[in-house]
PDB file of N, CA and C in Angstrom:
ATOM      1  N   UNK A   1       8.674 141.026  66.938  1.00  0.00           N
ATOM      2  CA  UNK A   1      10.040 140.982  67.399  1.00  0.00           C
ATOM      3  C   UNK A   1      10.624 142.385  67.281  1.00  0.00           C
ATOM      4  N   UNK A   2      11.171 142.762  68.526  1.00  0.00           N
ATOM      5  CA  UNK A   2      12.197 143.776  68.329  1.00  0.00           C
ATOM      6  C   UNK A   2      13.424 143.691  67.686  1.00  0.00           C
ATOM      7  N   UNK A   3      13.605 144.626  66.701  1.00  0.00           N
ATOM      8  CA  UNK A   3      14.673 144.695  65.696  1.00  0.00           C
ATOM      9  C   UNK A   3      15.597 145.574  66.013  1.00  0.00           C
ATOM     10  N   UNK A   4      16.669 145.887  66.471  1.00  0.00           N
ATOM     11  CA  UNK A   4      17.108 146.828  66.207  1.00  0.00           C
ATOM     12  C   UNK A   4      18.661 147.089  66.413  1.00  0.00           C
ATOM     13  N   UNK A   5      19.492 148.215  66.353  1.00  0.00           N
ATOM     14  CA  UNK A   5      20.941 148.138  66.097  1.00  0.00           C
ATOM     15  C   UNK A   5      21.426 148.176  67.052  1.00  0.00           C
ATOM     16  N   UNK A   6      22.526 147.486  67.703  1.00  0.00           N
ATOM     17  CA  UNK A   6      23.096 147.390  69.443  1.00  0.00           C
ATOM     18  C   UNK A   6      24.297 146.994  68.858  1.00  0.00           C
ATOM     19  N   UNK A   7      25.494 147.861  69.445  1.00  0.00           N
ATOM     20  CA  UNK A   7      26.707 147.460  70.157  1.00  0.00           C
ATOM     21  C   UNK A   7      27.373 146.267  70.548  1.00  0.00           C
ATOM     22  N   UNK A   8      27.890 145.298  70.147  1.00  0.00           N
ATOM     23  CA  UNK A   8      28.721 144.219  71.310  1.00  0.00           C
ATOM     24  C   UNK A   8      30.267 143.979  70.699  1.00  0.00           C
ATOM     25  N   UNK A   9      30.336 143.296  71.633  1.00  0.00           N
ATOM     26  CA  UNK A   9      32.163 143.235  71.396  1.00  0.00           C
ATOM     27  C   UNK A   9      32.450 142.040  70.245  1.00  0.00           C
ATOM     28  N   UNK A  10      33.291 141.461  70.351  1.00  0.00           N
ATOM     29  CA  UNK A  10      33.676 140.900  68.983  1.00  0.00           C
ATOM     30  C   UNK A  10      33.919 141.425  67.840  1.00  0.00           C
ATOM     31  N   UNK A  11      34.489 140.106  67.168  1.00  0.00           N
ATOM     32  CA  UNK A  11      33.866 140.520  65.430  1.00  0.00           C
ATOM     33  C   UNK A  11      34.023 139.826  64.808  1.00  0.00           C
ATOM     34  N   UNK A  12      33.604 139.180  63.259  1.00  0.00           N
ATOM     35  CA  UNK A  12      32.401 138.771  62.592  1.00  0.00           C
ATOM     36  C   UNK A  12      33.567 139.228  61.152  1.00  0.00           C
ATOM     37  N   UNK A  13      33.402 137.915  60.089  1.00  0.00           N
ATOM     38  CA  UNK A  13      33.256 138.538  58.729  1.00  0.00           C
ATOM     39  C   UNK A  13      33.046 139.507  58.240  1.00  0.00           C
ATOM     40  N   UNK A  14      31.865 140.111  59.236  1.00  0.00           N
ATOM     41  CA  UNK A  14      30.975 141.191  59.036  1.00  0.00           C
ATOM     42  C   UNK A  14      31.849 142.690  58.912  1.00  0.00           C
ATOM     43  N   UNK A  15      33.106 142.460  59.375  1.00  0.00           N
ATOM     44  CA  UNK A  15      33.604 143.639  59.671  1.00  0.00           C
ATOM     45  C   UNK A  15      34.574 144.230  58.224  1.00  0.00           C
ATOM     46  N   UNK A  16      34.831 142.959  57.507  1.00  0.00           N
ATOM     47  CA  UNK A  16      35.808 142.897  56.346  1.00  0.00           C
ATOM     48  C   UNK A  16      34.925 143.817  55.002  1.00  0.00           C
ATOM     49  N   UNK A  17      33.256 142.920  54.992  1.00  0.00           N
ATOM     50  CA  UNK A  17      32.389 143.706  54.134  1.00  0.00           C
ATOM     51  C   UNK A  17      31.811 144.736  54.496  1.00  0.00           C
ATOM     52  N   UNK A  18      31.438 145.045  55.484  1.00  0.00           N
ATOM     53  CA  UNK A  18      31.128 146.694  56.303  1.00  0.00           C
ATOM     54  C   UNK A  18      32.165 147.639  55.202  1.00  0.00           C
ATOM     55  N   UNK A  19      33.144 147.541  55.171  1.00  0.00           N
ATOM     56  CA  UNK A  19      33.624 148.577  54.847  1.00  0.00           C
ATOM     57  C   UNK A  19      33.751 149.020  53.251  1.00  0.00           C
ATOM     58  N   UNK A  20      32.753 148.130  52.813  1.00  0.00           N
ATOM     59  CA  UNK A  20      32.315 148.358  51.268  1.00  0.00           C
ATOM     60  C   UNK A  20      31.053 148.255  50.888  1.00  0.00           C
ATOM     61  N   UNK A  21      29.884 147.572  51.839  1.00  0.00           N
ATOM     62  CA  UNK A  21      28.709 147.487  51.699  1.00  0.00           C
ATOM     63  C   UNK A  21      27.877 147.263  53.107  1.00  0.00           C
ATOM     64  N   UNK A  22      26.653 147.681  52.517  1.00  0.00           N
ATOM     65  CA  UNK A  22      26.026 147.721  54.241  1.00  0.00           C
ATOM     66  C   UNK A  22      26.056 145.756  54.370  1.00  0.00           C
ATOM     67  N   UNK A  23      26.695 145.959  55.703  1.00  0.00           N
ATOM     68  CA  UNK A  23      26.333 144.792  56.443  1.00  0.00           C
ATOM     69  C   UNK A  23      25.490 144.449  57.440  1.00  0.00           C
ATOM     70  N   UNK A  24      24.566 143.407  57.582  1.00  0.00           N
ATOM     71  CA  UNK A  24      23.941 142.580  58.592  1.00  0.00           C
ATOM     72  C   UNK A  24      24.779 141.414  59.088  1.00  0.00           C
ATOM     73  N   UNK A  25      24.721 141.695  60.641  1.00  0.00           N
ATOM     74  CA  UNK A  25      25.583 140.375  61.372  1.00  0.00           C
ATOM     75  C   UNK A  25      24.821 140.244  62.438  1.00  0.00           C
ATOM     76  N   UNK A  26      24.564 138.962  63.389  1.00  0.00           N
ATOM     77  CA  UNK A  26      23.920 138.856  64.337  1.00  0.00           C
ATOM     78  C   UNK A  26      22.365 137.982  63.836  1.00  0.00           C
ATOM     79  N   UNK A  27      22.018 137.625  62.681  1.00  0.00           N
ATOM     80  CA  UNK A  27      20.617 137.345  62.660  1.00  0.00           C
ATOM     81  C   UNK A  27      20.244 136.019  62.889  1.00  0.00           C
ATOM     82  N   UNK A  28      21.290 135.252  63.292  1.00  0.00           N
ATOM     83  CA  UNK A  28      21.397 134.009  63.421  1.00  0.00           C
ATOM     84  C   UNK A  28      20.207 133.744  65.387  1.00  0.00           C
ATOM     85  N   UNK A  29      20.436 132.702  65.588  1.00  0.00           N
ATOM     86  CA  UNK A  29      19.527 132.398  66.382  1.00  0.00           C
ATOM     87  C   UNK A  29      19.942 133.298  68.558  1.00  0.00           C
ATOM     88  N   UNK A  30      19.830 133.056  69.003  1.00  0.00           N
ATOM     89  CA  UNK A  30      20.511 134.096  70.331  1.00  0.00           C
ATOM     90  C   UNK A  30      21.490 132.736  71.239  1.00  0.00           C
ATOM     91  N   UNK A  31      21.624 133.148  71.602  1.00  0.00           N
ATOM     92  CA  UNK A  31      22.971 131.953  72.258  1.00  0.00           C
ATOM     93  C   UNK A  31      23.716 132.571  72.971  1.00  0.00           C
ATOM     94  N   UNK A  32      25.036 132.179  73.808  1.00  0.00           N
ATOM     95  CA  UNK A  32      25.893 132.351  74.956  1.00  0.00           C
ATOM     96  C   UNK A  32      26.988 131.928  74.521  1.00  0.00           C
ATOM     97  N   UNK A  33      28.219 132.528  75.017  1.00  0.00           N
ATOM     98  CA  UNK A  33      29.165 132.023  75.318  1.00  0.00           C
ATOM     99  C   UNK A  33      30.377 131.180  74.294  1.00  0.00           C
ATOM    100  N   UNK A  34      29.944 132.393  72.662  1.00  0.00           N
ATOM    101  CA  UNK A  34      30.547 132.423  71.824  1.00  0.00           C
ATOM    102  C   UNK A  34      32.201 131.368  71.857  1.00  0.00           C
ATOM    103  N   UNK A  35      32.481 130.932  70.927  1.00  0.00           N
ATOM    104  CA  UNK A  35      34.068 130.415  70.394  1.00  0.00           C
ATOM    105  C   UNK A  35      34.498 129.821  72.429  1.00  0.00           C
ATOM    106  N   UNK A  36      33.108 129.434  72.471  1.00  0.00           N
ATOM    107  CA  UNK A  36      34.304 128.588  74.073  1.00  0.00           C
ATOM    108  C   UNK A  36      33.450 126.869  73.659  1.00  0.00           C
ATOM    109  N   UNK A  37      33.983 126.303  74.666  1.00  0.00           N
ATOM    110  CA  UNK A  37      33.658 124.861  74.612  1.00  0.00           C
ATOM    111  C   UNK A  37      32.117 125.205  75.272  1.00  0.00           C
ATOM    112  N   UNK A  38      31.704 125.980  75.819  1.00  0.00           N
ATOM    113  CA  UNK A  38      30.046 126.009  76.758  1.00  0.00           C
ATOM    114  C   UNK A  38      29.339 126.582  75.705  1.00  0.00           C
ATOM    115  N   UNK A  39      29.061 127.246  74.311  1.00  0.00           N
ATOM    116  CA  UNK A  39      28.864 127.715  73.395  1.00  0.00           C
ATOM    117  C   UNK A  39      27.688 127.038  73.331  1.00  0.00           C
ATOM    118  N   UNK A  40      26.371 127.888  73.207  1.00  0.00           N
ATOM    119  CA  UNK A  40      24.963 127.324  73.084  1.00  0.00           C
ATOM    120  C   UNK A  40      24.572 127.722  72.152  1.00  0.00           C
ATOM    121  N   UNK A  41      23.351 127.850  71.096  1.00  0.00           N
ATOM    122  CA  UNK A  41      22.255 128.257  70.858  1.00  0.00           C
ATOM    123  C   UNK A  41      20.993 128.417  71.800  1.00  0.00           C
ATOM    124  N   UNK A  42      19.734 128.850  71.701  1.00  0.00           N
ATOM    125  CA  UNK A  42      18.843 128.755  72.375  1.00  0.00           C
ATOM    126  C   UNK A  42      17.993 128.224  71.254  1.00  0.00           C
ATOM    127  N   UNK A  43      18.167 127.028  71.476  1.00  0.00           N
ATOM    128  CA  UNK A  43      17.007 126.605  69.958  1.00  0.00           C
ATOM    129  C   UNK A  43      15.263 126.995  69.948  1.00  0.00           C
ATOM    130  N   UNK A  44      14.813 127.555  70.915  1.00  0.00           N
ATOM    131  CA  UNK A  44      13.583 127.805  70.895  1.00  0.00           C
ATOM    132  C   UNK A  44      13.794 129.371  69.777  1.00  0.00           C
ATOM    133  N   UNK A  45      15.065 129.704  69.388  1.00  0.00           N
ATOM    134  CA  UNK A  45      14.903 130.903  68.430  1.00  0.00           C
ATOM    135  C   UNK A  45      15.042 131.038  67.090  1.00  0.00           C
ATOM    136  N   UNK A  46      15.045 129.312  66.663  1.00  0.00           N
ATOM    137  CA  UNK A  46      15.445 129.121  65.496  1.00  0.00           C
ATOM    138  C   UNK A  46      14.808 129.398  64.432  1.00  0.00           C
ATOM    139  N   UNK A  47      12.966 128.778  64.786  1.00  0.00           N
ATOM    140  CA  UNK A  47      11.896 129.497  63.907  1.00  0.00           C
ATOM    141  C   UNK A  47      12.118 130.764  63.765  1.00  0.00           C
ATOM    142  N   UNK A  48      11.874 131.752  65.024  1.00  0.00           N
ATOM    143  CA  UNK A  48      11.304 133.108  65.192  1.00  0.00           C
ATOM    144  C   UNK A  48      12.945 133.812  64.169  1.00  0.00           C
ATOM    145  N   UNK A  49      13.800 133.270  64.073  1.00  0.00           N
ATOM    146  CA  UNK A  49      15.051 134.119  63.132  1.00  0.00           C
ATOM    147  C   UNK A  49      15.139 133.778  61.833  1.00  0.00           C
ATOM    148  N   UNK A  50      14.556 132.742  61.585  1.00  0.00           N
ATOM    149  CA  UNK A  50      14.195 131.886  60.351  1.00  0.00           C
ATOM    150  C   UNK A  50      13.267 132.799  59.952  1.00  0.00           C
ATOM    151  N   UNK A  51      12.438 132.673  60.623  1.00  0.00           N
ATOM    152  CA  UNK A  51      10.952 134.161  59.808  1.00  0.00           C
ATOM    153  C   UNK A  51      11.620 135.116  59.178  1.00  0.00           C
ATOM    154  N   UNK A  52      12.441 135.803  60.471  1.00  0.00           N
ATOM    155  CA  UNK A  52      12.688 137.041  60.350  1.00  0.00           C
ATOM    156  C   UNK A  52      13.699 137.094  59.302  1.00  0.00           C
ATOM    157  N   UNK A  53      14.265 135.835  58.651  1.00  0.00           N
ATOM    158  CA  UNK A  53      15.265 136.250  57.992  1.00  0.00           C
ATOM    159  C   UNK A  53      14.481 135.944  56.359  1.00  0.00           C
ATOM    160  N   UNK A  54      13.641 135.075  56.420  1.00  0.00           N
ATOM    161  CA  UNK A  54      12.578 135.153  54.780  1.00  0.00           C
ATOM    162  C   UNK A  54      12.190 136.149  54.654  1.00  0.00           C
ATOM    163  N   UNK A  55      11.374 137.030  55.918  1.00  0.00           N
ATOM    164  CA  UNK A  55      10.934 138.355  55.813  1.00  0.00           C
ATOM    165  C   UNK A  55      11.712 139.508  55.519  1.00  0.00           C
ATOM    166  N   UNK A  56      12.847 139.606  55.754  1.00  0.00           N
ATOM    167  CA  UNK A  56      13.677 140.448  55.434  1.00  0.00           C
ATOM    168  C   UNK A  56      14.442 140.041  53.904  1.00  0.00           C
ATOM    169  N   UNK A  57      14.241 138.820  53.400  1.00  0.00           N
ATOM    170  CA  UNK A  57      14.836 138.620  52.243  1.00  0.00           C
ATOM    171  C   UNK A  57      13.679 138.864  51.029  1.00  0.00           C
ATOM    172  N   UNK A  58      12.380 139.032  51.841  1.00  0.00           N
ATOM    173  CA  UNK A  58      11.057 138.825  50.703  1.00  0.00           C
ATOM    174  C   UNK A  58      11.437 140.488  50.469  1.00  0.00           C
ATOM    175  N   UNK A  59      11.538 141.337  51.523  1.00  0.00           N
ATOM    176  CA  UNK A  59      11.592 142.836  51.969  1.00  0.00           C
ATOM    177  C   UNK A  59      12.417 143.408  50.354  1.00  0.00           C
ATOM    178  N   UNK A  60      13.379 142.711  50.847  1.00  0.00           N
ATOM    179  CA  UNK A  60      14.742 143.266  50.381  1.00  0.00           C
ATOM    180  C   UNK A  60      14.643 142.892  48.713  1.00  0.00           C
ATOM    181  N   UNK A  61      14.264 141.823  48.104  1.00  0.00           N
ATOM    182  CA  UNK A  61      13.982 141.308  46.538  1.00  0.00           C
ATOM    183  C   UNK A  61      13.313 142.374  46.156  1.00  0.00           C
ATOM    184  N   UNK A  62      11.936 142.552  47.251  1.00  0.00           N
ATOM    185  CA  UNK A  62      11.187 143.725  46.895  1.00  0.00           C
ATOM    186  C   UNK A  62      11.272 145.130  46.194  1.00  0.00           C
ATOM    187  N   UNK A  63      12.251 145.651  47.443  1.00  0.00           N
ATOM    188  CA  UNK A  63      12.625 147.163  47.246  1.00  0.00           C
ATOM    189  C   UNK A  63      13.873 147.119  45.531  1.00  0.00           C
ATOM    190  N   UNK A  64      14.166 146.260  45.218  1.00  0.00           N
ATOM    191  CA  UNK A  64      15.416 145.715  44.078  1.00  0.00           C
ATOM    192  C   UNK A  64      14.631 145.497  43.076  1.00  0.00           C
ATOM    193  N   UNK A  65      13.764 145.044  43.259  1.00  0.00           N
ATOM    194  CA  UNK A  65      12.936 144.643  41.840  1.00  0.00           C
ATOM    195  C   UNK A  65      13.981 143.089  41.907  1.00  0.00           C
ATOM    196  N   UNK A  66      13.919 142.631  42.562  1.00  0.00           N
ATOM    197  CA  UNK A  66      14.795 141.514  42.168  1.00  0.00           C
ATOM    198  C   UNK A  66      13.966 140.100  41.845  1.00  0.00           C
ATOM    199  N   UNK A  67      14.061 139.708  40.301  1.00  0.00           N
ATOM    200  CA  UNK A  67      12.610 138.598  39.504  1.00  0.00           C
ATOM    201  C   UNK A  67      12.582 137.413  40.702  1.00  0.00           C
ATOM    202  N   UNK A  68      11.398 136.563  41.364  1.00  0.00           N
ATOM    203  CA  UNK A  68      11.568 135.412  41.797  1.00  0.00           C
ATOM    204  C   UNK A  68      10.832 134.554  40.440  1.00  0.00           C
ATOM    205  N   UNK A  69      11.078 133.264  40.652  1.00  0.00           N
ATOM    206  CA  UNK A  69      10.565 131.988  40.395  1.00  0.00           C
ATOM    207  C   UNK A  69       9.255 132.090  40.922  1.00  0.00           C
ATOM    208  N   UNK A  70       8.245 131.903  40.157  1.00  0.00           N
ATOM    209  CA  UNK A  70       6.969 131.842  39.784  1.00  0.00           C
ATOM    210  C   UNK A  70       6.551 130.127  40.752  1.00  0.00           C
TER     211      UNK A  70
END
């Protein structure tokens, strides 16, 4: 999967903690047509963001030293 940082309009919770810690917004599944009544997901992306989001949380414990459960 391509990862990477892009531009869009809106905004997100994301914008309140940005300005004190790095934020991630967007990792949720891909979809259309945000805050209207036609508002989708594309559920065929639910696995493939699900991965990507254990993988980035296994990543991230990592680089922290942060203890898991055995």
């Amino acid at each position: 999967m391509d990862v990477r940082a892009i531009k869009t309009g809106g905004g997100s919770d994301g914008n309140h903690t940005s300005a004190i810690a790095p934020t991630l917004d967007g990792m949720g599944p891909r979809g259309n047509r945000a805050h209207s009544a036609e508002e989708f997901i594309e559920v065929a992306t639910l696995l493939e963001r699900t991965k990507m989001l254990a993988l980035f949380l296994e990543r991230w414990a990592a680089e922290f030293e942060i203890p898991r459960n055995p």
